[in-house]
Each structure stands twice: as C-alpha cells, then as structure tokens.
C-alpha atoms as a PDB file:
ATOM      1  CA  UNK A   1       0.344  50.221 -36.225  1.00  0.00           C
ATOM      2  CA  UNK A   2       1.732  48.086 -33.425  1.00  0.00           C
ATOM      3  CA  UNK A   3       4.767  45.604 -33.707  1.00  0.00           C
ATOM      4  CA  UNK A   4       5.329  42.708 -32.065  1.00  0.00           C
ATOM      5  CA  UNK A   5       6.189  43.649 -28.796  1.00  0.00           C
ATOM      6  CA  UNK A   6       3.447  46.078 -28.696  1.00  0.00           C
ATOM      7  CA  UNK A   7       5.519  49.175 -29.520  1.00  0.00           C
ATOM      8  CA  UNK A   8       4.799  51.344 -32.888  1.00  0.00           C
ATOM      9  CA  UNK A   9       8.097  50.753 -34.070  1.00  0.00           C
ATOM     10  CA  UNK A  10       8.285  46.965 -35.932  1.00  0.00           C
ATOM     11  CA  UNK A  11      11.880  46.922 -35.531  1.00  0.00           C
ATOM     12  CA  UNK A  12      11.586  46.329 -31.805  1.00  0.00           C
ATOM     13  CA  UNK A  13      11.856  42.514 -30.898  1.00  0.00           C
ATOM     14  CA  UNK A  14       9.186  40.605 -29.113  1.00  0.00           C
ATOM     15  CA  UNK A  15       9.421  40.864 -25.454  1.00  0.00           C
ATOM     16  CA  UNK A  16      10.541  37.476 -23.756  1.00  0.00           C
ATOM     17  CA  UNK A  17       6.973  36.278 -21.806  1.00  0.00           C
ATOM     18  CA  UNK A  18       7.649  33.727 -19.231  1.00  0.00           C
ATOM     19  CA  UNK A  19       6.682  30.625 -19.963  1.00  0.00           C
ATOM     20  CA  UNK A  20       5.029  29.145 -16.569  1.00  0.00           C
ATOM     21  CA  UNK A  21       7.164  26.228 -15.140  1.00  0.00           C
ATOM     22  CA  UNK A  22       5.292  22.932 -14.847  1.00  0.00           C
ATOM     23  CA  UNK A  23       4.792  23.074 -11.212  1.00  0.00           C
ATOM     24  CA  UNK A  24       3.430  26.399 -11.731  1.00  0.00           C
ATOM     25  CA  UNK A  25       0.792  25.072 -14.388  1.00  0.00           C
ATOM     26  CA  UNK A  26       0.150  22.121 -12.117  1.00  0.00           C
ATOM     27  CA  UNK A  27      -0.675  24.780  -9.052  1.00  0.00           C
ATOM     28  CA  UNK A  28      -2.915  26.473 -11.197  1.00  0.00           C
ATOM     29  CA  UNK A  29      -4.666  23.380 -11.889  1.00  0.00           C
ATOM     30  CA  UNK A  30      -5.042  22.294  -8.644  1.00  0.00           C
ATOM     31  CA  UNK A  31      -6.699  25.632  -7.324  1.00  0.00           C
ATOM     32  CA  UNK A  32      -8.514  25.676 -10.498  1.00  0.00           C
ATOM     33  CA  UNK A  33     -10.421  22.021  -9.140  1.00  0.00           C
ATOM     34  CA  UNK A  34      -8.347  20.158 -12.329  1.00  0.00           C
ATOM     35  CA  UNK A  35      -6.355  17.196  -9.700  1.00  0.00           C
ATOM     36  CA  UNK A  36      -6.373  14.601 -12.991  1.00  0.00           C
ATOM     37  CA  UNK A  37      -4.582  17.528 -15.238  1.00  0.00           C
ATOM     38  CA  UNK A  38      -2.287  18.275 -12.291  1.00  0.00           C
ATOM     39  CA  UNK A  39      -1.124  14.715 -11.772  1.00  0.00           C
ATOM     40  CA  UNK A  40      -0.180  14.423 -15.801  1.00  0.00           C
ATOM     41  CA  UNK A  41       1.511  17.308 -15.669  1.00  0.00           C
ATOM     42  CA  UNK A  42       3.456  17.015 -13.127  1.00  0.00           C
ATOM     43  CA  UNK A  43       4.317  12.859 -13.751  1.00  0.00           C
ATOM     44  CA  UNK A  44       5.415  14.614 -16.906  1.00  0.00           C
ATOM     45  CA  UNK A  45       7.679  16.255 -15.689  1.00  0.00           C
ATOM     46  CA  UNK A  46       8.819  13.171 -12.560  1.00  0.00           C
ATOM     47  CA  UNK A  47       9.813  11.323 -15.919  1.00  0.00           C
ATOM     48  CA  UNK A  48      11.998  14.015 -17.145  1.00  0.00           C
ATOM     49  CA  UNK A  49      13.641  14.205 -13.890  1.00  0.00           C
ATOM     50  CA  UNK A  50      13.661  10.831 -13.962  1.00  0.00           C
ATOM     51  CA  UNK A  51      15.588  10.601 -16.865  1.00  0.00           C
ATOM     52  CA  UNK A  52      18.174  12.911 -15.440  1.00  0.00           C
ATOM     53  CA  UNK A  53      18.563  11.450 -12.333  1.00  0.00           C
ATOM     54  CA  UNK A  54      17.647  14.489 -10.648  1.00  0.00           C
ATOM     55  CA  UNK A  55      14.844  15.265  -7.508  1.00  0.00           C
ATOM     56  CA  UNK A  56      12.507  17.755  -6.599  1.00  0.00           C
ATOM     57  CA  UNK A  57      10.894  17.720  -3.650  1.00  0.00           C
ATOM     58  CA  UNK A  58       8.323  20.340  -4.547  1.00  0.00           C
ATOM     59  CA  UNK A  59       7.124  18.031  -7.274  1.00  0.00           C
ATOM     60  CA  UNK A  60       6.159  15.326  -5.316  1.00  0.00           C
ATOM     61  CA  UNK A  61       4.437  17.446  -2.766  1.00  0.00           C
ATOM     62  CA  UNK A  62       2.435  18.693  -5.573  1.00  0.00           C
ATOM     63  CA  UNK A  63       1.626  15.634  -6.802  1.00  0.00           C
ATOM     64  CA  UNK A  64       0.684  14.108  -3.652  1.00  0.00           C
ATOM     65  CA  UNK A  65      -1.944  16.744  -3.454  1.00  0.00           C
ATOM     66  CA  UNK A  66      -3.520  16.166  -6.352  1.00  0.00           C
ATOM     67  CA  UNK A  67      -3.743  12.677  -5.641  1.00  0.00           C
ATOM     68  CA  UNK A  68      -5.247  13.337  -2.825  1.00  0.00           C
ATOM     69  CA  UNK A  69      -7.665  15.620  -3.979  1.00  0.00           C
ATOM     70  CA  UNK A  70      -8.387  12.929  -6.618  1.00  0.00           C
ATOM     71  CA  UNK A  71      -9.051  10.955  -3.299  1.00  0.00           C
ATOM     72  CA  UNK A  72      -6.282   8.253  -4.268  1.00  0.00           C
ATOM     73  CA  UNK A  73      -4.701   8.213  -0.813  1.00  0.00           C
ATOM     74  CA  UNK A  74      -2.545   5.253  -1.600  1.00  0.00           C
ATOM     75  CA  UNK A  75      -0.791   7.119  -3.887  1.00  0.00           C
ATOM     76  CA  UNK A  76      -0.723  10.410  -2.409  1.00  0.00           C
ATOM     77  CA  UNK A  77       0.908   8.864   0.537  1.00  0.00           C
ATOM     78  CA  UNK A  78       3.355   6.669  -1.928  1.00  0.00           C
ATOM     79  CA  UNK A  79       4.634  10.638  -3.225  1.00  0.00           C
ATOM     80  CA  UNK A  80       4.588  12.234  -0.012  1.00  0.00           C
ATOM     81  CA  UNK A  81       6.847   9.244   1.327  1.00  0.00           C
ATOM     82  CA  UNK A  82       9.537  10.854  -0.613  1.00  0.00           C
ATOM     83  CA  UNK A  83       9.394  14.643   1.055  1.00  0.00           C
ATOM     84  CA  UNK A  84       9.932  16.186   4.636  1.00  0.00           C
ATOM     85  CA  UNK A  85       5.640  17.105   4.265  1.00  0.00           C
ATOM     86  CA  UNK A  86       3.594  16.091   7.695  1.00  0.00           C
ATOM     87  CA  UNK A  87       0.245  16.693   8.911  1.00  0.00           C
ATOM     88  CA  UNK A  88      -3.131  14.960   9.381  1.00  0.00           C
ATOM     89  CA  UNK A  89      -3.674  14.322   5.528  1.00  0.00           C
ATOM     90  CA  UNK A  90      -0.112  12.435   4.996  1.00  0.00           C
ATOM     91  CA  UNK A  91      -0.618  10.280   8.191  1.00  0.00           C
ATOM     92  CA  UNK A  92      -3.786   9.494   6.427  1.00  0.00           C
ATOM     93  CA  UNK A  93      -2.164   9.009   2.907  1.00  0.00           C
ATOM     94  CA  UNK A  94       0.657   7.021   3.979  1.00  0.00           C
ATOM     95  CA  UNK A  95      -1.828   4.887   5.961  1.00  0.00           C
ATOM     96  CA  UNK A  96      -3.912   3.894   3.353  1.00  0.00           C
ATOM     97  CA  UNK A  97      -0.522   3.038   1.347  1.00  0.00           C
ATOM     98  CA  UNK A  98       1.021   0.514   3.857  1.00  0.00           C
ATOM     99  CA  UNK A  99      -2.620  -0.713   3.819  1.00  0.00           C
ATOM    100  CA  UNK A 100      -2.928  -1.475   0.410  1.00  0.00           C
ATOM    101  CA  UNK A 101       0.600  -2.099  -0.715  1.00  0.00           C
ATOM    102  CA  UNK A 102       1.904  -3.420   2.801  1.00  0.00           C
ATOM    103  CA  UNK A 103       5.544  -2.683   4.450  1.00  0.00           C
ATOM    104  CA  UNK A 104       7.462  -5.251   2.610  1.00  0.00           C
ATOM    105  CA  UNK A 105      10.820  -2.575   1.646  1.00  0.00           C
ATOM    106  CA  UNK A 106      10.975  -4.242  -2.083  1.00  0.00           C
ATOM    107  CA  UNK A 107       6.739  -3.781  -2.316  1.00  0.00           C
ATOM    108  CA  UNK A 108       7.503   0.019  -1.195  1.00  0.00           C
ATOM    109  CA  UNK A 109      10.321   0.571  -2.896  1.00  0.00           C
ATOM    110  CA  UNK A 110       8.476  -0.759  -6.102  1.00  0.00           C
ATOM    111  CA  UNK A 111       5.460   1.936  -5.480  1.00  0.00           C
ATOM    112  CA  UNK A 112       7.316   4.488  -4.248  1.00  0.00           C
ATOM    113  CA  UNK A 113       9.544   5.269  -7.662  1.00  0.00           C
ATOM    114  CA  UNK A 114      12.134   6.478  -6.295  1.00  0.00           C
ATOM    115  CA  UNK A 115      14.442   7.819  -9.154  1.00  0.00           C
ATOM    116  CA  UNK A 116      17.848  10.168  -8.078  1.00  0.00           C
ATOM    117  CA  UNK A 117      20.743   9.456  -5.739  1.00  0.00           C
ATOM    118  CA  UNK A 118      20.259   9.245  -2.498  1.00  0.00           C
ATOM    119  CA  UNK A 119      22.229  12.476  -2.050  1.00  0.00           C
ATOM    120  CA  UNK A 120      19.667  14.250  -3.990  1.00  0.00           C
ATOM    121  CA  UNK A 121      16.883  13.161  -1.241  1.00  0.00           C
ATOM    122  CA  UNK A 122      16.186  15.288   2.096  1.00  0.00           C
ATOM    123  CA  UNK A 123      17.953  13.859   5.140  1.00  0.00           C
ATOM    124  CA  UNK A 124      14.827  12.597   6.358  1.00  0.00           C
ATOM    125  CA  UNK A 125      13.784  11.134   3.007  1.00  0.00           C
ATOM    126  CA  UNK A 126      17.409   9.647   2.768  1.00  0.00           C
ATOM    127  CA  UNK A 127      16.927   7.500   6.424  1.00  0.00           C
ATOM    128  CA  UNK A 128      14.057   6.529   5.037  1.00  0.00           C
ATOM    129  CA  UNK A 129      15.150   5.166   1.773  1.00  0.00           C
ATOM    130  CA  UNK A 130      17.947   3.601   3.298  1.00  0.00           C
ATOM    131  CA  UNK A 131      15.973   1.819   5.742  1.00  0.00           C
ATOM    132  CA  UNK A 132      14.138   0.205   2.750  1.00  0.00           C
ATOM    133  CA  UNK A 133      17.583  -1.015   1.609  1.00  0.00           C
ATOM    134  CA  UNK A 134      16.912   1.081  -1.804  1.00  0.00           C
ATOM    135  CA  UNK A 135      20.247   1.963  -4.164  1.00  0.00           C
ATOM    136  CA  UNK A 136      19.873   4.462  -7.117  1.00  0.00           C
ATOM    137  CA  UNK A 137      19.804   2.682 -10.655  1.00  0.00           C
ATOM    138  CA  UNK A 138      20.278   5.415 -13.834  1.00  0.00           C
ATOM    139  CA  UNK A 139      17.522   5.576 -15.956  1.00  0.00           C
ATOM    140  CA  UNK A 140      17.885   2.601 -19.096  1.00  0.00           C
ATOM    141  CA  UNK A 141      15.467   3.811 -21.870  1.00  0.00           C
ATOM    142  CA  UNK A 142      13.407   0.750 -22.956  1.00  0.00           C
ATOM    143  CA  UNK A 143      14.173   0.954 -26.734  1.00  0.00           C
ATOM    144  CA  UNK A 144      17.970   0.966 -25.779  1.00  0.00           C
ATOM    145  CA  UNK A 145      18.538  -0.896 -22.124  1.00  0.00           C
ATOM    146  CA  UNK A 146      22.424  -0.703 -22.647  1.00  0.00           C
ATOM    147  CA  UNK A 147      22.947   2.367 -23.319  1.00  0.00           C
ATOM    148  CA  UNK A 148      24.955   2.885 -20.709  1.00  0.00           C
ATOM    149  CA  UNK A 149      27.100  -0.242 -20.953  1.00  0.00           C
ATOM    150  CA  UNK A 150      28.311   1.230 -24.163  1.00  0.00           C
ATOM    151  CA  UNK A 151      30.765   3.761 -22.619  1.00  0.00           C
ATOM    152  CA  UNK A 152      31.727   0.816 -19.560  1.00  0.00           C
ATOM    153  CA  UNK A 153      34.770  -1.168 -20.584  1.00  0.00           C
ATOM    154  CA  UNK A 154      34.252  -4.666 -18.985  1.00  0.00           C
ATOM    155  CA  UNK A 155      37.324  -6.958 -18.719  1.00  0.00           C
ATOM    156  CA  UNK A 156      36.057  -9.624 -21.085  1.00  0.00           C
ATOM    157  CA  UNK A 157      36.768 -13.157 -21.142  1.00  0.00           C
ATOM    158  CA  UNK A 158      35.874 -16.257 -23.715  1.00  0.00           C
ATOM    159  CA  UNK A 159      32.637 -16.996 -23.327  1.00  0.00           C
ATOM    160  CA  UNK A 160      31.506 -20.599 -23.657  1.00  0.00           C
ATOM    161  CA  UNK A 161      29.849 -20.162 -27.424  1.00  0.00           C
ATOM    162  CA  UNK A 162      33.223 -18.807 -28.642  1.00  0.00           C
ATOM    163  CA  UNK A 163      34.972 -22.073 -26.668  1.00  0.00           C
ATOM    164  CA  UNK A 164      32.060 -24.209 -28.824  1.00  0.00           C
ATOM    165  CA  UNK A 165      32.733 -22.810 -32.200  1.00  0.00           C
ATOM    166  CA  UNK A 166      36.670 -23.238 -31.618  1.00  0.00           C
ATOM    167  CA  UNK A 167      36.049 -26.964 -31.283  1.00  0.00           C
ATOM    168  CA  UNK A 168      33.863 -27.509 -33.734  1.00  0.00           C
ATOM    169  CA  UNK A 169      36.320 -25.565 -36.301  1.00  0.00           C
ATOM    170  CA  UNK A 170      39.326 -27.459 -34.840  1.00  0.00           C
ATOM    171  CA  UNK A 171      37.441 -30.759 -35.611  1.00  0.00           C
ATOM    172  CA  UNK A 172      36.268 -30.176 -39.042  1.00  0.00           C
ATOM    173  CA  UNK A 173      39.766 -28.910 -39.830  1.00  0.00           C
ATOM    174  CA  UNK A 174      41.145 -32.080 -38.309  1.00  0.00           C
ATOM    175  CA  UNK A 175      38.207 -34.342 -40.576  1.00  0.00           C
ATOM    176  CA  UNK A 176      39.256 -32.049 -43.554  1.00  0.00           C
ATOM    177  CA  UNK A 177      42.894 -33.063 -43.247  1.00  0.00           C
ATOM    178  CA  UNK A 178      42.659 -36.739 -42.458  1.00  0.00           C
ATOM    179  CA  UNK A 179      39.942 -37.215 -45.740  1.00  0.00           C
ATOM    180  CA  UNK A 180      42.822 -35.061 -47.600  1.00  0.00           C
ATOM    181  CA  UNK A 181      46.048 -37.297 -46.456  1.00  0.00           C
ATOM    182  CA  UNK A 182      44.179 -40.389 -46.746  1.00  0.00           C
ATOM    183  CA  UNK A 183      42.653 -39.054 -50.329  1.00  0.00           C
ATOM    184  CA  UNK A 184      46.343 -38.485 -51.386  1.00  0.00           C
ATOM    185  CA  UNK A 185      48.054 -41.801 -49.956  1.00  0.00           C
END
C-alpha cells in the first residue's frame, strides 16, 4: 500500500508540491478565457502588497490584461500607467483612461492606486508619478486609522478642551470657597 508521498513505505513524509503563486493562477486564467477570475485574483493580491507597501510590476501588467480582455480599457490603461509596458493596446488603454477620467494629476492619481514608495516604482513609472505630484502614504486599515500614530511620539501641547475644563474647575473651586467663608462668617 502507498503512503503519502506515493512511496510503499508510510514513514516517508509527503513531498512539498508547489503551491502556484497568484500571478501564476491569474496567467492560467487568462489563457484559460477567465479575465473576471484573473482580475480578483490578482487585486487580491495588489491589496496585500498594498498593505505592505511593496510593488510589483508584473502584477499590474497582468492585471491590465485582463482588463483589457474584459474590454475595460479605462482601467487597463489606469494599471498599465504604473509599468514600463508599451505597444498599440496601452496607447489605446491609456487613451480611453485620460478620456474618461481626464488629466487632472489628483483625478489620476485617485484612479491610478498607486500604493509603494516611489523607490519601489520603475524609473519611468517614478517620472511619471512625480509629475502627478503623488507622495507615498502607508496603508491605515479602516477599522484602526491610527495605527500608526501609536508608535509616533508627537510633542503635545494643551489643547483648548483641557484649557476649558481648567477654568471651569478653577471657578467652581473659587464659588465653593466664597459660599464656604461667607457660610462660616
């Protein structure tokens, strides 16, 4: 009888399969004629680069693809805007995105999701973030927006709440004492 792993001997641990990556599932989907499973797979895993500020320039070409074979050329040109790609189908793509979002840097910048330090971008895709005016922002999950702030130590002052209570303490100490001395005398 067969282990595991295949061999007669049940001692033997499994073999280690390679899992495919996520890019490789999403090329298998594209060149199976699956764009919409393609794009969720692979805007999976943008928002888990995302989250660690990190870029991969493969995964936006891939997703640009299946956009495009999903005929949504606005946003097929909004992901090949960040990679080095050219040709006849991203002059098309990124046409049809000016068109519909315009050329307004903050309207790009919005669509184009831009998510790792500029560092992390090709030079090409750097010149052209820059020229947009954009500046990398960590990623702030929703349930938690400071949770960041928590290990920044921020010279604090008094803030105007604090200078509100102080008064109004001082002044019904003050009232307290007066209706006290008077009370007594």
């Amino acid at each position: 009888m067969a282990g595991p792993s295949g061999s007669a001997n049940p001692d033997v641990p499994p073999v280690p399969r390679d899992k495919p990556s996520a890019l490789d599932r999403a090329r298998a989907d594209l060149a199976a004629g699956r764009p919409d499973l393609a794009r969720d797979r692979l805007t999976g895993f943008l928002y888990t680069l995302h989250r660690r500020g990190e870029y991969r320039e493969e995964a936006y070409a891939l997703l640009g693809e299946a956009y495009f074979a999903m005929k949504e050329y606005a946003r097929a040109g909004a992901a090949w805007l960040l990679t080095t790609r050219t040709g006849a189908d991203v002059d098309q793509a990124v046409q049809a995105f000016h068109a519909r979002y315009g050329r307004e840097p903050a309207a790009v910048l919005h669509q184009l999701k831009a998510h790792a330090p500029s560092e992390a971008y090709p030079p090409a895709v750097q010149e052209r973030l820059k020229s947009l005016g954009y500046r990398y922002r960590p990623y702030r999950p929703r349930s938690n927006p400071h949770v960041l702030e928590e290990f920044e130590e921020k010279p604090r002052g008094v803030r105007p709440v604090e200078v509100g209570c102080l008064v109004v303490g001082f002044v019904v100490i003050a009232t307290a004492v007066i209706y006290l001395v008077r009370w007594f005398l």
